[in-house]
Protein backbone atom coordinates (compact mmCIF):
# COMPACT_ATOMS: atom_id res chain seq x y z
CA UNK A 1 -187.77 228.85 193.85
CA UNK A 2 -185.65 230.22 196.73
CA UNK A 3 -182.55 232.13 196.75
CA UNK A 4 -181.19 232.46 200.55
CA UNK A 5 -178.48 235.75 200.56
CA UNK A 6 -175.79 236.72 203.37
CA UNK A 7 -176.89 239.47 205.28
CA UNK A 8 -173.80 241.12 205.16
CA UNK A 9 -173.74 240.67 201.31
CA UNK A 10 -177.29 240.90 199.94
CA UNK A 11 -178.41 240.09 196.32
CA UNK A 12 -178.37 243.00 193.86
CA UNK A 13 -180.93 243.59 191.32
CA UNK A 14 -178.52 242.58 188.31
CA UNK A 15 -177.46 239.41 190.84
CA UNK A 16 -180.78 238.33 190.54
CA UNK A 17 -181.68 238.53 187.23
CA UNK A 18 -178.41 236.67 186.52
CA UNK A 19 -179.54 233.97 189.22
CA UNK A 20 -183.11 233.72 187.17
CA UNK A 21 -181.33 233.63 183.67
CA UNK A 22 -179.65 230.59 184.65
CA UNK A 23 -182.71 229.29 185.49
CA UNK A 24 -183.59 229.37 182.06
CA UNK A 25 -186.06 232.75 183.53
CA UNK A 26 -184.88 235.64 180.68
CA UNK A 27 -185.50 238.87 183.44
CA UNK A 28 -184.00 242.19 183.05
CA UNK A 29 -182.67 244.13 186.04
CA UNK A 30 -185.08 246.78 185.55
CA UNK A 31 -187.82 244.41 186.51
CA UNK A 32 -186.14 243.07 189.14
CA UNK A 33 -186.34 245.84 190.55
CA UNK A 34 -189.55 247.04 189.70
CA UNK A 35 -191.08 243.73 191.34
CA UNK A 36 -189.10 244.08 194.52
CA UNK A 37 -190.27 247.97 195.05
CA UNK A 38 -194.16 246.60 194.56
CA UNK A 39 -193.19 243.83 197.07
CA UNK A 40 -192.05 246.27 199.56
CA UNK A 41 -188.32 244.61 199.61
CA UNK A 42 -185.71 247.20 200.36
CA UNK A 43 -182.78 247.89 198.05
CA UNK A 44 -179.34 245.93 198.68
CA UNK A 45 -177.96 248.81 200.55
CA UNK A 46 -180.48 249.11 203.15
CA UNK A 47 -180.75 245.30 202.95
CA UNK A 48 -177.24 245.41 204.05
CA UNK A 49 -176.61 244.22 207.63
CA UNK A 50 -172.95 244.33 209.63
């Protein structure tokens, strides 16, 4: 599965569990966002590009 985000308007945590919960993928934020620290991905707002 593959989610492609703006740049200038990245996916937050709570974004993507809401993406993955209508997937029928039950995901809190929290691990959201523990997954994407262990996978080295950045948070939204140094994701963020102008």
């Amino acid at each position: 599965m593959r989610f492609s985000e703006n740049p200038r308007n990245p996916y937050s945590d709570q974004k993507l569990a809401d993406l993955l919960k209508a997937k029928d993928m039950e995901i809190s934020r929290r691990t959201v966002a523990k997954y994407r620290d262990e996978l080295g991905i950045a948070a939204t707002t140094v994701r963020k590009r102008y």
